[in-house]
N, C-alpha and C. Protein backbone atom coordinates (compact mmCIF):
# COMPACT_ATOMS: atom_id res chain seq x y z
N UNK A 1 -0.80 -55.01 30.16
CA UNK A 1 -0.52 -54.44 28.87
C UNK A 1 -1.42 -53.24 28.59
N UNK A 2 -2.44 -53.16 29.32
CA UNK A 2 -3.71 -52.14 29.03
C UNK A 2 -3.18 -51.25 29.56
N UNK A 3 -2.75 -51.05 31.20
CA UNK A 3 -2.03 -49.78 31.19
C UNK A 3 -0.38 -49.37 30.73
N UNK A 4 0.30 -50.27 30.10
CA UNK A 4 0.85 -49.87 29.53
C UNK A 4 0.56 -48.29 28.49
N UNK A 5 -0.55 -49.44 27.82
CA UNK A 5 -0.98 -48.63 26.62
C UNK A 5 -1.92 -46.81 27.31
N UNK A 6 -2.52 -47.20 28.15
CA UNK A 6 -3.00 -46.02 28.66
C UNK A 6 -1.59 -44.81 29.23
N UNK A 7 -0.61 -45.40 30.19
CA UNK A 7 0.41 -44.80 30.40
C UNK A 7 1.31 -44.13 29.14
N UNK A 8 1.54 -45.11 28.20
CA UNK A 8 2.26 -44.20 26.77
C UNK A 8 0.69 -43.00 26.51
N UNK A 9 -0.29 -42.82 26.39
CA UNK A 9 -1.32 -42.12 25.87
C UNK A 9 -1.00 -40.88 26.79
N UNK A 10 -0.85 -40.94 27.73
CA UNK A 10 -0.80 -40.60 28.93
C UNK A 10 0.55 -39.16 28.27
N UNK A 11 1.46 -39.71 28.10
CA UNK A 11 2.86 -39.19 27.83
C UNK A 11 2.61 -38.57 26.69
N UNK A 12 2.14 -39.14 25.56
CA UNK A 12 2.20 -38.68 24.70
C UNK A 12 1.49 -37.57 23.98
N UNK A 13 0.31 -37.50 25.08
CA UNK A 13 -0.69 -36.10 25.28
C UNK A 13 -0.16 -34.87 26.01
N UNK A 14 0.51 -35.71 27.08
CA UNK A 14 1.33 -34.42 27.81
C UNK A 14 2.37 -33.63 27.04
N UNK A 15 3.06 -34.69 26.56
CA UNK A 15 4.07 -33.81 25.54
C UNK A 15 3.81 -32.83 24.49
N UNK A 16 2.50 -33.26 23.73
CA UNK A 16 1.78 -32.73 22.90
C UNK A 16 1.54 -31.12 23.32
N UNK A 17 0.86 -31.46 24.42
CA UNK A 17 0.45 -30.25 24.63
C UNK A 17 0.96 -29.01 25.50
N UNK A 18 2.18 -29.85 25.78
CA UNK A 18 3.54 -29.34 26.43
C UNK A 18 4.36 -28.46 24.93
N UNK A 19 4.15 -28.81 23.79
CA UNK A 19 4.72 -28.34 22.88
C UNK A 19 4.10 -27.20 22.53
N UNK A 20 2.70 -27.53 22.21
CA UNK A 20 1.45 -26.54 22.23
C UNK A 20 1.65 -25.15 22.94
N UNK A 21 1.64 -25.61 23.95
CA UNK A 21 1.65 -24.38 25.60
C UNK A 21 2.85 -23.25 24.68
N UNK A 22 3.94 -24.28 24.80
CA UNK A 22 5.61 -23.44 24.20
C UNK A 22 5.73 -23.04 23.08
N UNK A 23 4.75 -23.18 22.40
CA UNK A 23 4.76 -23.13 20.89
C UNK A 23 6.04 -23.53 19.98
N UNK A 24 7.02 -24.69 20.92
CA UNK A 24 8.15 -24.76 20.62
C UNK A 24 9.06 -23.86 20.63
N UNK A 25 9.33 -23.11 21.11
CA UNK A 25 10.19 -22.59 20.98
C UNK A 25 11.60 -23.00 21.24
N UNK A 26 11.42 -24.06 21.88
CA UNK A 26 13.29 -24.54 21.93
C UNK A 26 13.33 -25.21 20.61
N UNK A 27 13.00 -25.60 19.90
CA UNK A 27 13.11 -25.82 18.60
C UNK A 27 13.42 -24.81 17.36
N UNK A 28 13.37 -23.24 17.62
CA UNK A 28 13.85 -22.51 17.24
C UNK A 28 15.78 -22.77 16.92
N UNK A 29 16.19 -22.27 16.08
CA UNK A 29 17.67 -21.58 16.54
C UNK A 29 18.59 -21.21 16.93
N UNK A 30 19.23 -21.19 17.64
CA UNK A 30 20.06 -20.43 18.26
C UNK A 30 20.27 -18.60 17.70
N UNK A 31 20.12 -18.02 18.51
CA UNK A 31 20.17 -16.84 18.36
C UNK A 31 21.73 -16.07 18.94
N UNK A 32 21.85 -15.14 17.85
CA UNK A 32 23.74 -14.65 17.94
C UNK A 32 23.95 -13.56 19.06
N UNK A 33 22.87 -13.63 19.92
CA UNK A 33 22.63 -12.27 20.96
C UNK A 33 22.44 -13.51 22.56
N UNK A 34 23.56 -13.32 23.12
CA UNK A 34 23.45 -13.78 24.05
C UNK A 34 22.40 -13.68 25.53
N UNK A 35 22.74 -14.55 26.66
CA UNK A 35 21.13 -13.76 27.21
C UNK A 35 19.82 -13.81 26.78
N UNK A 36 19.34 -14.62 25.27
CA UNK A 36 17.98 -13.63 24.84
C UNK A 36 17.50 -15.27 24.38
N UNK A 37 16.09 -15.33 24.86
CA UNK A 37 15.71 -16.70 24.14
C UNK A 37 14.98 -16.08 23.41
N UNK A 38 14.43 -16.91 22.37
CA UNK A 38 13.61 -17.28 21.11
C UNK A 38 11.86 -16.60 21.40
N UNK A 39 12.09 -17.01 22.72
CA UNK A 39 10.49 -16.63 23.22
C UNK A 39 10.61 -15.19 23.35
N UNK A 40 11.92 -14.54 23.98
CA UNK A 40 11.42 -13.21 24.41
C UNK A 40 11.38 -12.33 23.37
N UNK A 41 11.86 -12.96 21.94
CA UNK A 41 12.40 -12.27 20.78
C UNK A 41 11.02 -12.20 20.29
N UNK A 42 10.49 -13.17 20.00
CA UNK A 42 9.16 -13.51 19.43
C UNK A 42 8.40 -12.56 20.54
N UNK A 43 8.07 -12.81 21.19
CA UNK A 43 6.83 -12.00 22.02
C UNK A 43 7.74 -10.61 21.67
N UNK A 44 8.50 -10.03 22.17
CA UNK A 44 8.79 -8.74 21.92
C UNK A 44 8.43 -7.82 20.83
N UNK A 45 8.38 -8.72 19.29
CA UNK A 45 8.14 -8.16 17.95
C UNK A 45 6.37 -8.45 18.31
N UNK A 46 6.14 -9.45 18.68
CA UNK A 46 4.51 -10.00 18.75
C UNK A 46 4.02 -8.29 19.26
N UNK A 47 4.27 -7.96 20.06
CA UNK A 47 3.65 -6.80 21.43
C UNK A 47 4.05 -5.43 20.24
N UNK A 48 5.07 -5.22 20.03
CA UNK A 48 5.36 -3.94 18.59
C UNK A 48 4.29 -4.08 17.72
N UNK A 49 4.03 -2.85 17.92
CA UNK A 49 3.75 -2.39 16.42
C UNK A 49 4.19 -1.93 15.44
N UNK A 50 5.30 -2.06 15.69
CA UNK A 50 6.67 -1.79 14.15
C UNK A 50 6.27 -3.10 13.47
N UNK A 51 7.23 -2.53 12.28
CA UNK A 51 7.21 -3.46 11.32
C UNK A 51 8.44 -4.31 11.63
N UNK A 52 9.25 -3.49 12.18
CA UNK A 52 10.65 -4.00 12.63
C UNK A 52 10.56 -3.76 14.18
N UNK A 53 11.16 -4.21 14.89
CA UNK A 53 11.22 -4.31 16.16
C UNK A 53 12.37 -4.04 17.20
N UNK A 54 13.46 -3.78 18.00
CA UNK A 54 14.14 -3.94 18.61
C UNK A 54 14.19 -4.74 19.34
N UNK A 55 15.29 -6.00 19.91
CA UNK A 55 14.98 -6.70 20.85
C UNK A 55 16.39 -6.50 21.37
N UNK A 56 17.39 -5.80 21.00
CA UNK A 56 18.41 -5.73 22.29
C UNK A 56 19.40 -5.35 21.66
N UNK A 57 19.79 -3.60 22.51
CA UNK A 57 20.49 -2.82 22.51
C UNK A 57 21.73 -2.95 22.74
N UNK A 58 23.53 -3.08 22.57
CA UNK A 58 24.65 -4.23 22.64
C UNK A 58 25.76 -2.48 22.69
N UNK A 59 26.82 -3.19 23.44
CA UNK A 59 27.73 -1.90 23.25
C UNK A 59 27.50 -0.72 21.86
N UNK A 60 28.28 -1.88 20.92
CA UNK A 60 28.26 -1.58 19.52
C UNK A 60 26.85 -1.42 18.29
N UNK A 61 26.38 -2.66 18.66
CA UNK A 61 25.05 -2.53 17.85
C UNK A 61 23.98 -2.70 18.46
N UNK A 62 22.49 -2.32 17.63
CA UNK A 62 21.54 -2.47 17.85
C UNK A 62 20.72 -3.85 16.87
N UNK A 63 20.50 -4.56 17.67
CA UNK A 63 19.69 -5.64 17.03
C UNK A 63 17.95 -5.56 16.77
N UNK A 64 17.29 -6.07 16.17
CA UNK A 64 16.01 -5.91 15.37
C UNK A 64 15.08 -7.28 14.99
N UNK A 65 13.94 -7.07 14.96
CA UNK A 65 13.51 -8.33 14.07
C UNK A 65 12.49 -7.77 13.33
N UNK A 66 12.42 -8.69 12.10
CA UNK A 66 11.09 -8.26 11.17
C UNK A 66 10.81 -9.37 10.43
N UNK A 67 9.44 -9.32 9.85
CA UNK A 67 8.86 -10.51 9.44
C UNK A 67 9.28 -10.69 7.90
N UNK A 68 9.88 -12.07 7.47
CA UNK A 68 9.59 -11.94 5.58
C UNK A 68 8.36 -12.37 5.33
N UNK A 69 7.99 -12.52 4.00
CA UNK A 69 7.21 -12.65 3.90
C UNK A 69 7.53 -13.69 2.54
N UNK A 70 7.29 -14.88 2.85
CA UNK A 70 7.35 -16.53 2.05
C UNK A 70 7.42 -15.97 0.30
N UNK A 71 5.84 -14.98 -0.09
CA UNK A 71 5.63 -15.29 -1.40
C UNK A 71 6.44 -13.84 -1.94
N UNK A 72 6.67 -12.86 -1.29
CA UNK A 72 7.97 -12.12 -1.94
C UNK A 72 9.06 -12.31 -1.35
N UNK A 73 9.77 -13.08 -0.54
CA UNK A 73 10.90 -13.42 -0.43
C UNK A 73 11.56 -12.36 0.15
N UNK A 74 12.49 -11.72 0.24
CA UNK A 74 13.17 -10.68 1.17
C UNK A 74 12.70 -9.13 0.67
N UNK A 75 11.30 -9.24 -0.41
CA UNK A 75 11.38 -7.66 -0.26
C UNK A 75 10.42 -6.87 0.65
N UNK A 76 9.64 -7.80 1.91
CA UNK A 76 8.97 -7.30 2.51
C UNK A 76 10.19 -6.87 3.48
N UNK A 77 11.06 -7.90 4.27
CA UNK A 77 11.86 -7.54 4.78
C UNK A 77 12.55 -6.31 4.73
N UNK A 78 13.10 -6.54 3.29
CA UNK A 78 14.09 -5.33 2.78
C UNK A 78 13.24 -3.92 3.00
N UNK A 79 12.13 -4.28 2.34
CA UNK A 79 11.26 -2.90 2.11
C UNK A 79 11.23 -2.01 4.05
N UNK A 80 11.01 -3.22 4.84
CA UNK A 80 10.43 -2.91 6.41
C UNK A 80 11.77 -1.99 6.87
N UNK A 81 13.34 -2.76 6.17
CA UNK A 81 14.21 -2.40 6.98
C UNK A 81 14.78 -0.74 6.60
N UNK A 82 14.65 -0.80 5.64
CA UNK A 82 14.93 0.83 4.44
C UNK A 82 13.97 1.60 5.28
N UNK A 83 13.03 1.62 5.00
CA UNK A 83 11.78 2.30 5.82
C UNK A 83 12.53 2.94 7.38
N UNK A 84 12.99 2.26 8.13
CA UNK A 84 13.15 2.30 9.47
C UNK A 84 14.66 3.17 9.56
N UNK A 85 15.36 2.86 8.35
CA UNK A 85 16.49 3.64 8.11
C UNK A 85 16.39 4.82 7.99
N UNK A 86 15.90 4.48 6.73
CA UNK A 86 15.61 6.13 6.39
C UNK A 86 14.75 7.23 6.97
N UNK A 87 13.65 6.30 8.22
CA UNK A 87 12.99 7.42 8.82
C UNK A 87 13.82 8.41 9.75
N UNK A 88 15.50 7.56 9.92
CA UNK A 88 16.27 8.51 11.04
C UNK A 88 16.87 9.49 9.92
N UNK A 89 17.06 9.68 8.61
CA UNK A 89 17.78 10.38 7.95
C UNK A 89 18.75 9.71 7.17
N UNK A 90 18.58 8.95 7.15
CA UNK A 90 19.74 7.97 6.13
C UNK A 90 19.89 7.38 4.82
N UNK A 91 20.25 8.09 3.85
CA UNK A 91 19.81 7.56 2.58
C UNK A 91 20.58 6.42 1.79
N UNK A 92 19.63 5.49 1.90
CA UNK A 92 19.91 4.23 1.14
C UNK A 92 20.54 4.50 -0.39
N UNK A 93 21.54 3.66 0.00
CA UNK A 93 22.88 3.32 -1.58
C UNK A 93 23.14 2.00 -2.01
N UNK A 94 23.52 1.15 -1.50
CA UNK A 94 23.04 -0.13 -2.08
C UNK A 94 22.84 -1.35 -1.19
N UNK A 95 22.39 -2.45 -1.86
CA UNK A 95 22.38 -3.91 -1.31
C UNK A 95 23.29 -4.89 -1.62
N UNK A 96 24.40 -5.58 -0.85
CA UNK A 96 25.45 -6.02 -1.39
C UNK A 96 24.63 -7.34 -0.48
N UNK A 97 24.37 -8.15 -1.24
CA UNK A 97 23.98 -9.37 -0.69
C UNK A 97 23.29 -9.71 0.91
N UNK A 98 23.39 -9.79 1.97
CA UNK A 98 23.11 -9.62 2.88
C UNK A 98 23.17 -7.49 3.89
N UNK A 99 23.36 -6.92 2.92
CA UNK A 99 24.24 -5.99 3.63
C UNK A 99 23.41 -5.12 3.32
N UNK A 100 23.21 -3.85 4.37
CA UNK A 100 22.75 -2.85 3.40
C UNK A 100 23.78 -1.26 3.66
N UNK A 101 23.78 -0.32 2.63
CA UNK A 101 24.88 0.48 2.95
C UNK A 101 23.83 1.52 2.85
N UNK A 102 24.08 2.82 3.74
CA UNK A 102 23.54 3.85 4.02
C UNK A 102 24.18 4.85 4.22
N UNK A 103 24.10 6.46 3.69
CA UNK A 103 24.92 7.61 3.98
C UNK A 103 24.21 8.72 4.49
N UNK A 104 24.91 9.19 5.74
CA UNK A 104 24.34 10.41 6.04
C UNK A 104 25.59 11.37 6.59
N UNK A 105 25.74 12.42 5.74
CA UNK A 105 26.22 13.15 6.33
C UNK A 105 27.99 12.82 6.40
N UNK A 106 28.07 12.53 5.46
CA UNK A 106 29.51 11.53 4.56
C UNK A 106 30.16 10.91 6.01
N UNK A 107 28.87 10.21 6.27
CA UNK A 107 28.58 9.07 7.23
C UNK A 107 28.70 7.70 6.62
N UNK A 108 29.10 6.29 6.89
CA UNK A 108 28.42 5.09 6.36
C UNK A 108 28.09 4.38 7.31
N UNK A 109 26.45 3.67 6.76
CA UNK A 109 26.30 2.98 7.66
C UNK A 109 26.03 1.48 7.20
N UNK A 110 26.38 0.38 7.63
CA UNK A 110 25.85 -0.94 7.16
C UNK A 110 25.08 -1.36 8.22
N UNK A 111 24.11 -2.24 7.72
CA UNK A 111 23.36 -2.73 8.09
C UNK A 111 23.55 -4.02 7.47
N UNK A 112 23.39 -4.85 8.53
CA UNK A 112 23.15 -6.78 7.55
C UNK A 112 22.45 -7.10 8.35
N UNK A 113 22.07 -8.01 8.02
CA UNK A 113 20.72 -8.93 8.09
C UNK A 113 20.97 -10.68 8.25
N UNK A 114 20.12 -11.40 8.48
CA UNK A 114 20.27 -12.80 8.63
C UNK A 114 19.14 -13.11 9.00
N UNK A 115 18.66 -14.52 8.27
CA UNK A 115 17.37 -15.52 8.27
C UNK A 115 17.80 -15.82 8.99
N UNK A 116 16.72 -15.72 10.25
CA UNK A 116 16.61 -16.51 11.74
C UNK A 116 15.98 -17.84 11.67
N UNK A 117 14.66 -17.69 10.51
CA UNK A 117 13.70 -18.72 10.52
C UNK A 117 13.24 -18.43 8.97
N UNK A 118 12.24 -19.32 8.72
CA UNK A 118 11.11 -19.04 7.78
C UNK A 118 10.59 -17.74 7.54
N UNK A 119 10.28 -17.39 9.18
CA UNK A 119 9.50 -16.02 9.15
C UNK A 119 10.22 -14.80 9.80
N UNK A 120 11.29 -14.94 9.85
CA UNK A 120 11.85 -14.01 10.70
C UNK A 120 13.00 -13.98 10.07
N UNK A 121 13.75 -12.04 10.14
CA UNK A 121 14.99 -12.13 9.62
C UNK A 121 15.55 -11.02 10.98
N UNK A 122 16.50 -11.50 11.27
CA UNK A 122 17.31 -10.36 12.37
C UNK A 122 18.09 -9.59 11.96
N UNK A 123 18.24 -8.21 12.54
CA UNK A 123 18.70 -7.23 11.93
C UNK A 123 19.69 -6.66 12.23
N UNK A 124 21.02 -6.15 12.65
CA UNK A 124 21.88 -6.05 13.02
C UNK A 124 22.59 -4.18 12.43
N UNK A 125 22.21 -3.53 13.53
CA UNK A 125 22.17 -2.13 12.67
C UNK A 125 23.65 -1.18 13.90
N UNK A 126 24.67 -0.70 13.38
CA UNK A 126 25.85 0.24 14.13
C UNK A 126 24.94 0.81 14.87
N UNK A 127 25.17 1.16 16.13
CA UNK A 127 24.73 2.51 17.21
C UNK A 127 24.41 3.67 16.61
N UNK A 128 25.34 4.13 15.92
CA UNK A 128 25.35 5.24 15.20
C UNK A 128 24.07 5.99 14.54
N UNK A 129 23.85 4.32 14.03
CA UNK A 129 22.63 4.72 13.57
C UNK A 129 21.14 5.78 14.12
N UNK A 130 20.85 5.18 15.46
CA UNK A 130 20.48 6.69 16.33
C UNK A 130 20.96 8.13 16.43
N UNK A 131 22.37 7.81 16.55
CA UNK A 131 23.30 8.85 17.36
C UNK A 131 23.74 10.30 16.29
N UNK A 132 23.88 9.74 15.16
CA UNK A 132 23.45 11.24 13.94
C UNK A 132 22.50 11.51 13.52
């Protein structure tokens, strides 16, 4: 019965610190970008020094991550993602719930967004957006 009890200790340290090592990350989400785990998304924004990040470039769109922030709620987000817009030339027009609309050049562009996690919102921005 003693090594029973030593054998469960045994397991239950390994796992521990098997979680530790991974920082969980399979416990994350599922993410809407195929190909891409949780880890490489996370380390990718980790290694940026943006506020927003790129993690993978798609025919059509360009995907992003950025941090919220718990005690203002989506306006760190919001604030990070406007910022990054408008540094290409794009002037912000409104916020329709998840969405954001942008004009350049009697251009439109949307942008939406989605809570990945607690701390993370992914960003989902047209090609275009570079390309004028």
């Amino acid at each position: 019965m003693k090594w029973f009890g030593i054998f469960l200790s045994i397991c239950v340290i390994s796992l521990a610190a098997f979680l530790f090592i991974t920082k969980s990350y399979y416990f994350y989400p599922a993410l809407p970008i195929e190909n891409l785990s949780a880890r490489t998304v996370i380390d990718t924004f980790n290694r940026s020094d943006d506020e927003v990040a790129q993690i993978a470039e798609l025919d059509d769109y360009i995907w992003y991550l950025t941090e919220s922030n718990k005690e203002e709620g989506f306006g760190t987000s919001d604030k990070n993602i406007k910022q990054l817009i408008q540094s290409r030339g794009w002037d912000f027009k409104e916020k329709v719930g998840s969405a954001f609309f942008f004009e350049k050049a009697n251009e439109e562009l949307i942008i939406t967004t989605q809570m990945w996690t607690e701390q993370y919102v992914l960003v989902q921005a047209q090609n275009k957006f570079k390309e004028l």
